[in-house]
Protein backbone atom coordinates (compact mmCIF):
# COMPACT_ATOMS: atom_id res chain seq x y z
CA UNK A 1 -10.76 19.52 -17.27
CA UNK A 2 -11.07 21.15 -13.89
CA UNK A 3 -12.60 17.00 -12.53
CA UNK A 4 -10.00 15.30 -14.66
CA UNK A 5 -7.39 16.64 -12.71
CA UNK A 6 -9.01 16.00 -9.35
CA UNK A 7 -9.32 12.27 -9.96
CA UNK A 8 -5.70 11.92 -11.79
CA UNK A 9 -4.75 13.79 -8.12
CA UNK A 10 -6.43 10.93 -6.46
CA UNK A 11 -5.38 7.95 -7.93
CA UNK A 12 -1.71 7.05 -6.79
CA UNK A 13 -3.10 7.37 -3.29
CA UNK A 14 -4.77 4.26 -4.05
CA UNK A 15 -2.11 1.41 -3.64
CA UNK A 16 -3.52 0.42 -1.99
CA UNK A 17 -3.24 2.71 -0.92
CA UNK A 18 11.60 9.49 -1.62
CA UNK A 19 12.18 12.78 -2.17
CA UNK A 20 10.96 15.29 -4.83
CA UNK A 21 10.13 13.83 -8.30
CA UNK A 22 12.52 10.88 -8.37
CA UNK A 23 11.85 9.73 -4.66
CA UNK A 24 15.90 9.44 -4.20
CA UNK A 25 15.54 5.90 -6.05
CA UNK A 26 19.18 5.80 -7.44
CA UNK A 27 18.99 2.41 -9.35
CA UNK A 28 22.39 2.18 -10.52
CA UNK A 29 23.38 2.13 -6.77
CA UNK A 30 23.82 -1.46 -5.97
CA UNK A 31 22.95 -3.08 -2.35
CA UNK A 32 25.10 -6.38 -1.48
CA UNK A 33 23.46 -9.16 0.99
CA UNK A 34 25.74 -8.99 3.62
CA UNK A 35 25.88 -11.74 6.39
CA UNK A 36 23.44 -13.94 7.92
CA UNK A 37 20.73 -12.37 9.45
CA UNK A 38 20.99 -12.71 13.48
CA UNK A 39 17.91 -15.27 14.17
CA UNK A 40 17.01 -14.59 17.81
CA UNK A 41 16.68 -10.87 17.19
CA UNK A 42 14.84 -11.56 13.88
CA UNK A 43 12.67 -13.86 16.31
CA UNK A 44 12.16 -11.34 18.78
CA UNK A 45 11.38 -8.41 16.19
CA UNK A 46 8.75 -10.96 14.50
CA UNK A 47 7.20 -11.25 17.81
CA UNK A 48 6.58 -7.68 18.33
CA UNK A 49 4.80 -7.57 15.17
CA UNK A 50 2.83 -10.09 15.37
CA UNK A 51 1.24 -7.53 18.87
CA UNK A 52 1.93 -4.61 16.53
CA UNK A 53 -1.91 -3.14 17.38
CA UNK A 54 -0.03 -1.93 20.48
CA UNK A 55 1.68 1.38 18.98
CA UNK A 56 4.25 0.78 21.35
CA UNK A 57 5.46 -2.97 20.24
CA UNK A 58 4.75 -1.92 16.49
CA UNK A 59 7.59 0.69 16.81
CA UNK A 60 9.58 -1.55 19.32
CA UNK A 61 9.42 -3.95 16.35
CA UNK A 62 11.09 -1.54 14.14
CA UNK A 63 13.28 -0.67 15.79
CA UNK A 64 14.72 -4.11 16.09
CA UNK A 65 14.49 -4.84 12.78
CA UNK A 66 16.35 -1.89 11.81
CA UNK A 67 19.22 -3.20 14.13
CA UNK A 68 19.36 -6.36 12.02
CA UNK A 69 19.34 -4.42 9.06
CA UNK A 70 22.32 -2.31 10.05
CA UNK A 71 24.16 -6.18 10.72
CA UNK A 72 23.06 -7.79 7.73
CA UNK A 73 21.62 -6.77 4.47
CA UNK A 74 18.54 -8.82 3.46
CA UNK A 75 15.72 -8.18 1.10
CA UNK A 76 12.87 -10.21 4.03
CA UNK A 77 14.16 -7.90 6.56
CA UNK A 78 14.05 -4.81 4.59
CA UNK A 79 10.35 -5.49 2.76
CA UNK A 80 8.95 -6.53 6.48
CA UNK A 81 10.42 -2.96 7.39
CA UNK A 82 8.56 -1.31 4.43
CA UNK A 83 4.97 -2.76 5.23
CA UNK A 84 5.75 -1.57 9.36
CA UNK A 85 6.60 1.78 8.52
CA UNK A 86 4.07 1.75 5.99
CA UNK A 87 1.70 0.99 8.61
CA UNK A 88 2.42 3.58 11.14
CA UNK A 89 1.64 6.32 7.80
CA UNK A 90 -1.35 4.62 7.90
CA UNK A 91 -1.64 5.43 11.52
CA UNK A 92 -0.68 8.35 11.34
CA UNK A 93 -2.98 9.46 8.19
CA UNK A 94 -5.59 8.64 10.35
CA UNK A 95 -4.73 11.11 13.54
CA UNK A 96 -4.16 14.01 11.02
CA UNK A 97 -0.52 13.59 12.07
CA UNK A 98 0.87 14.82 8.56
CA UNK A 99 4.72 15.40 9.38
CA UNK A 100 4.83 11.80 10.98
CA UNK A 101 2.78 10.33 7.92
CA UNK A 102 4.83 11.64 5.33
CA UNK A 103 8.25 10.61 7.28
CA UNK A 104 7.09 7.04 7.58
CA UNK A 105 5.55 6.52 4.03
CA UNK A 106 9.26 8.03 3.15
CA UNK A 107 11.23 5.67 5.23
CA UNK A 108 8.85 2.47 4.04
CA UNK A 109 9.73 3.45 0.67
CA UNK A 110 13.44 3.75 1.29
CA UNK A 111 13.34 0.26 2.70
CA UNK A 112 11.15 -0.97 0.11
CA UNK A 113 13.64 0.54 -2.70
CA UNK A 114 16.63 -1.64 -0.88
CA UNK A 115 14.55 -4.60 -0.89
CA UNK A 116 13.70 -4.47 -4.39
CA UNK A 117 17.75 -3.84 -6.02
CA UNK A 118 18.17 -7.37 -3.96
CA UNK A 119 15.42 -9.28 -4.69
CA UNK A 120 14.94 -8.01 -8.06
CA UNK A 121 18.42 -7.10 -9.47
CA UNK A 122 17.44 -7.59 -13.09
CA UNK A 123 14.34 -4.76 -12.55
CA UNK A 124 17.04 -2.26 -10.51
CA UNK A 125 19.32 -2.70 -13.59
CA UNK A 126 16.99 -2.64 -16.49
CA UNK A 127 15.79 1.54 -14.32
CA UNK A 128 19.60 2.20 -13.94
CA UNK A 129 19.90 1.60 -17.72
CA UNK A 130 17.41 4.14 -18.15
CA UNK A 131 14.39 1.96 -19.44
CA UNK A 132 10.75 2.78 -18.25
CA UNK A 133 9.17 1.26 -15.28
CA UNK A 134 6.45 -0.21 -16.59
CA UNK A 135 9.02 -2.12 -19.15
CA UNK A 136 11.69 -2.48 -16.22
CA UNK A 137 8.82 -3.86 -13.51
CA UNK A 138 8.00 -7.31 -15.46
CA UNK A 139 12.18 -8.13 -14.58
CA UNK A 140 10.91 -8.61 -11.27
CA UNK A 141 10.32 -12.22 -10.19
CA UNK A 142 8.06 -13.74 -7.83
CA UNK A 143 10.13 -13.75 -4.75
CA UNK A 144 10.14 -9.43 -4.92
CA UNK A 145 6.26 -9.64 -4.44
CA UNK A 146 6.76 -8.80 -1.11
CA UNK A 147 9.45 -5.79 -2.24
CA UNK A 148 6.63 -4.53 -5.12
CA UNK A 149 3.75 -4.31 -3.07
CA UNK A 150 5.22 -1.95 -0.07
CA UNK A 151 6.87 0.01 -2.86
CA UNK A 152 3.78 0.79 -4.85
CA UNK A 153 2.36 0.95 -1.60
CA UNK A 154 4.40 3.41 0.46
CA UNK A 155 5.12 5.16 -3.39
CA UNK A 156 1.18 5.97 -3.86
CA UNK A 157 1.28 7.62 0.02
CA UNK A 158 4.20 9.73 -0.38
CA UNK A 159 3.67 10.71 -3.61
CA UNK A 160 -0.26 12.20 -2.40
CA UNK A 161 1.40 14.29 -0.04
CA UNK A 162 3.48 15.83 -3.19
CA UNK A 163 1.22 17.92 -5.47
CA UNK A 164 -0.63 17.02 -8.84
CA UNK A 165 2.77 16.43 -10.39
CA UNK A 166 4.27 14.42 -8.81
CA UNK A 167 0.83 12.15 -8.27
CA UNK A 168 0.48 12.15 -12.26
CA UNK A 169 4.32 10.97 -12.73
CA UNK A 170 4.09 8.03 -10.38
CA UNK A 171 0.15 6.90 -11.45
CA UNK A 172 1.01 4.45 -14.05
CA UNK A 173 4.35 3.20 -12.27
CA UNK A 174 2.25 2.18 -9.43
CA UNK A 175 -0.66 0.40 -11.75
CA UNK A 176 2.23 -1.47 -13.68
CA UNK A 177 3.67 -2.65 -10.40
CA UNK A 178 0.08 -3.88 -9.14
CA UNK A 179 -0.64 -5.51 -12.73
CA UNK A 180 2.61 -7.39 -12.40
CA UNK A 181 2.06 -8.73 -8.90
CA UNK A 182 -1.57 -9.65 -9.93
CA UNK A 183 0.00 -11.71 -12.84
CA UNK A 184 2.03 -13.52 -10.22
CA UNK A 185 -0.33 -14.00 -7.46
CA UNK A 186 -3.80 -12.27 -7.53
CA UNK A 187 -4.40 -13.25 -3.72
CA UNK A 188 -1.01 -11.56 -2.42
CA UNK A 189 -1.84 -9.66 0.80
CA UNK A 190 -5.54 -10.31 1.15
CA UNK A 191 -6.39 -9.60 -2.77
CA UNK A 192 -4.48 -6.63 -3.06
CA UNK A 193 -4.20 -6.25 -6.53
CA UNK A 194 -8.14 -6.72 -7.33
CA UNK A 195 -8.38 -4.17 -4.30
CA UNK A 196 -6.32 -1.39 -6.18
CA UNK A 197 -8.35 -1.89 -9.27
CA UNK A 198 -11.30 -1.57 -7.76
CA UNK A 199 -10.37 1.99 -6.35
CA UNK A 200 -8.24 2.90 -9.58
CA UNK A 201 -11.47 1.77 -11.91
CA UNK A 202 -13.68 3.95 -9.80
CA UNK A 203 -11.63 7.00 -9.68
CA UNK A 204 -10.95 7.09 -13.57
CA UNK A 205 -15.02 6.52 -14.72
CA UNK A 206 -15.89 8.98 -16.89
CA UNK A 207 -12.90 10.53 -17.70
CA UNK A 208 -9.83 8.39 -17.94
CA UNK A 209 -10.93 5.39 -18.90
CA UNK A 210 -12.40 3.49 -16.08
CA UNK A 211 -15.62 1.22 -15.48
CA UNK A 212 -17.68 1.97 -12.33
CA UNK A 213 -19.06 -1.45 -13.50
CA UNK A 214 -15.69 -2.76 -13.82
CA UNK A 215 -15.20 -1.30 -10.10
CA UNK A 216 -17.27 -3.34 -8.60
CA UNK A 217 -16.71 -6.52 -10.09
CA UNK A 218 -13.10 -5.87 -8.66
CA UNK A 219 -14.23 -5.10 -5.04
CA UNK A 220 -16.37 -8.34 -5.05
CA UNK A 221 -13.56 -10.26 -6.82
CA UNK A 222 -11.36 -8.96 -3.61
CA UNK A 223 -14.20 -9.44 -1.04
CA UNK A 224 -14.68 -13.24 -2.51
CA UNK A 225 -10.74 -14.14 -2.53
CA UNK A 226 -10.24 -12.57 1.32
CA UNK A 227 -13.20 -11.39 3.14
CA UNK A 228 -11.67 -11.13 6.32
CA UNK A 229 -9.90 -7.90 5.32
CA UNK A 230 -11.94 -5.04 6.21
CA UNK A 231 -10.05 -2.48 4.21
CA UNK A 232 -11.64 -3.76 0.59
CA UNK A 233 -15.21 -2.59 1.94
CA UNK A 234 -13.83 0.36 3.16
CA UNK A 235 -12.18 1.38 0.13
CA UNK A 236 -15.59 0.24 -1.85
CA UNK A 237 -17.29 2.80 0.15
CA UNK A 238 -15.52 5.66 0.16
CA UNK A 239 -14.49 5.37 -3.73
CA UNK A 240 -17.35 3.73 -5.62
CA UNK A 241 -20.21 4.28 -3.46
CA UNK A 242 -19.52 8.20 -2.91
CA UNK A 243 -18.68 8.34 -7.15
CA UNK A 244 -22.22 6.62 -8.13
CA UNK A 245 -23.78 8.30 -5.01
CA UNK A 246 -24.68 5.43 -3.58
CA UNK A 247 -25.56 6.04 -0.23
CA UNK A 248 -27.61 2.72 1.28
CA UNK A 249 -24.99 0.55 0.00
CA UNK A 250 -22.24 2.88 1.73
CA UNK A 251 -23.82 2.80 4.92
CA UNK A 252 -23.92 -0.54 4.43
CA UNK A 253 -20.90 -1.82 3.85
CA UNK A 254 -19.54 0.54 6.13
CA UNK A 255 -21.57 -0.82 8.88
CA UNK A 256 -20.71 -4.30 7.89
CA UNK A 257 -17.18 -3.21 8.55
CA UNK A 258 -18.17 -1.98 12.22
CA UNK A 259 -19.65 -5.13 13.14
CA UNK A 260 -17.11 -7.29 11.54
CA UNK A 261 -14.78 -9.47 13.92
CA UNK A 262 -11.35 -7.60 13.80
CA UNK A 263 -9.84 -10.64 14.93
CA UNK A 264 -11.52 -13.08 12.81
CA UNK A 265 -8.14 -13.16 10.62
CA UNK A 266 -5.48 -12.71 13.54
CA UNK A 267 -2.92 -12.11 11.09
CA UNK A 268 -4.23 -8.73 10.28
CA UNK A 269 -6.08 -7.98 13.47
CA UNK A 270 -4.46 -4.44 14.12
CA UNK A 271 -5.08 -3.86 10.18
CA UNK A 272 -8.68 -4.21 10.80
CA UNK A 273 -8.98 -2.18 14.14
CA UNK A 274 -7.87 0.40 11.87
CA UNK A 275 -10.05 -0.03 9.18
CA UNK A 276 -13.32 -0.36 11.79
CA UNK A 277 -12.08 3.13 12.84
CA UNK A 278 -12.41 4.37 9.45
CA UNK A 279 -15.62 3.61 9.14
CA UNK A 280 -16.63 4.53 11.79
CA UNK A 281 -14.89 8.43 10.76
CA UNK A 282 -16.84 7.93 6.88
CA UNK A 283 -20.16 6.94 8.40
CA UNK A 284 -19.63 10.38 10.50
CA UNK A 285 -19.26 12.08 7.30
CA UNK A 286 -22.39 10.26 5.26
CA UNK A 287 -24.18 13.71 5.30
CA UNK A 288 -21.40 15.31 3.86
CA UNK A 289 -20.40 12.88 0.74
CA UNK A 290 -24.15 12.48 0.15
């Protein structure tokens, strides 16, 4: 009992990779597109992005999009504001900066939220009517990938920085979400949805119903669809690997990770700095997890 509650403690942290139990999602509270969204700035904000592994420019980015956001209401804008504050959690995760983690994954999730009651009104009003996510989530067309991902996303951060209960409420929202987008388009953001199953399979083996075999045909399912994004090996390690106690292929994938061209996909190249570094941090720890 003692281990199932561990892993169920684990798994929302997964997608992947509010406030209190409900995450201030108030469904019934409708957002209206409001204007067009002022191009140049949008230009400019994309710009800073697109340098984004320069702390500086990632949060100058913000910024500006949170300007345009203020001027016009727009489901792009606010998704694209999800995955950067999503990504400075990440960043912050990895410094041990926990106050400045748990206020971005909160303020991706916001953002995500807003993105989702306009880009997926028939999802926001099937949860205001009081129907279940996982019922309410397959409302949600194609266009709200984008909305989806950074909410299960940023919703599986926050909600591992909130105690056993809250991780257990929000564990099958999350999967439901990730099943849906995988339904729509398995290779959205590098594979993400065979990536989360390959970390959600591990975690439940042997006592909630997973497959480590199952696992790993999902890690090389994500490896063979975008194998420029370091993250999927990373998460292979760390999950499966340290579950079947498999320590050569740990080190390495982990090492393949380290040696891997961060800029071999440009779009991601910041993404996969990151990643490097935490391999780099696991393969510290190999003594410890083995």
């Amino acid at each position: 009992m003692k281990q199932l509650m561990t892993v169920m403690a684990v798994l929302v942290g997964l997608a992947v990779s509010g406030c209190a139990t409900q995450h201030a999602a108030k469904w019934d509270e409708k957002v209206t597109a409001t204007g067009a969204v002022d191009t140049a700035a949008a230009g400019d904000a994309d710009a800073l992005w697109a340098e984004r592994k320069d702390p500086a420019k990632h949060m100058a980015a913000i910024a500006k999009w949170e300007a345009i956001a203020a001027a016009s209401a727009d489901a792009e804008v606010f998704a694209k504001l999800a995955r950067a504050w999503y990504f400075a959690g990440e960043r912050a995760a990895f410094e041990d900066k926990n106050e400045k983690r748990d206020e971005a994954y909160q303020k991706g999730l916001d953002w995500a939220t807003k993105s989702l009651k306009l880009s997926a009104p028939d999802f926001a009003k099937s949860m205001a009517e009081g129907k279940t996510h996982a019922e309410s989530i397959t409302k949600a067309p194609k266009e709200s990938i984008p909305a989806m991902y950074w909410y299960a996303s940023n919703l599986g951060k926050w909600a591992a920085s909130k105690g056993f209960a809250t991780r257990l409420r929000y564990k099958d929202d999350i999967k439901a979400t990730i099943d849906h987008i995988k339904s729509m388009d398995e290779k959205y953001f590098f594979a993400a949805p065979w990536r989360y199953l390959g970390g959600y399979e591990a975690q439940t083996a042997g006592l909630a119903g997973g497959s480590l075999e199952k696992s790993e045909e999902n890690f090389k399912k994500a490896v063979e669809l975008a194998p420029t994004y370091l993250g999927t090996k990373v998460l292979w390690a760390d999950y499966l690997c340290v579950k079947r106690q498999d320590k050569a292929t740990f080190e390495k994938l982990l090492k393949d990770v380290v040696a891997a061209s961060a800029t071999a996909e440009p779009e991601i190249e910041a993404e996969n700095m990151l990643e490097q570094e935490k391999a780099k941090k696991l393969l510290s720890q190999i003594d410890e997890k083995f």
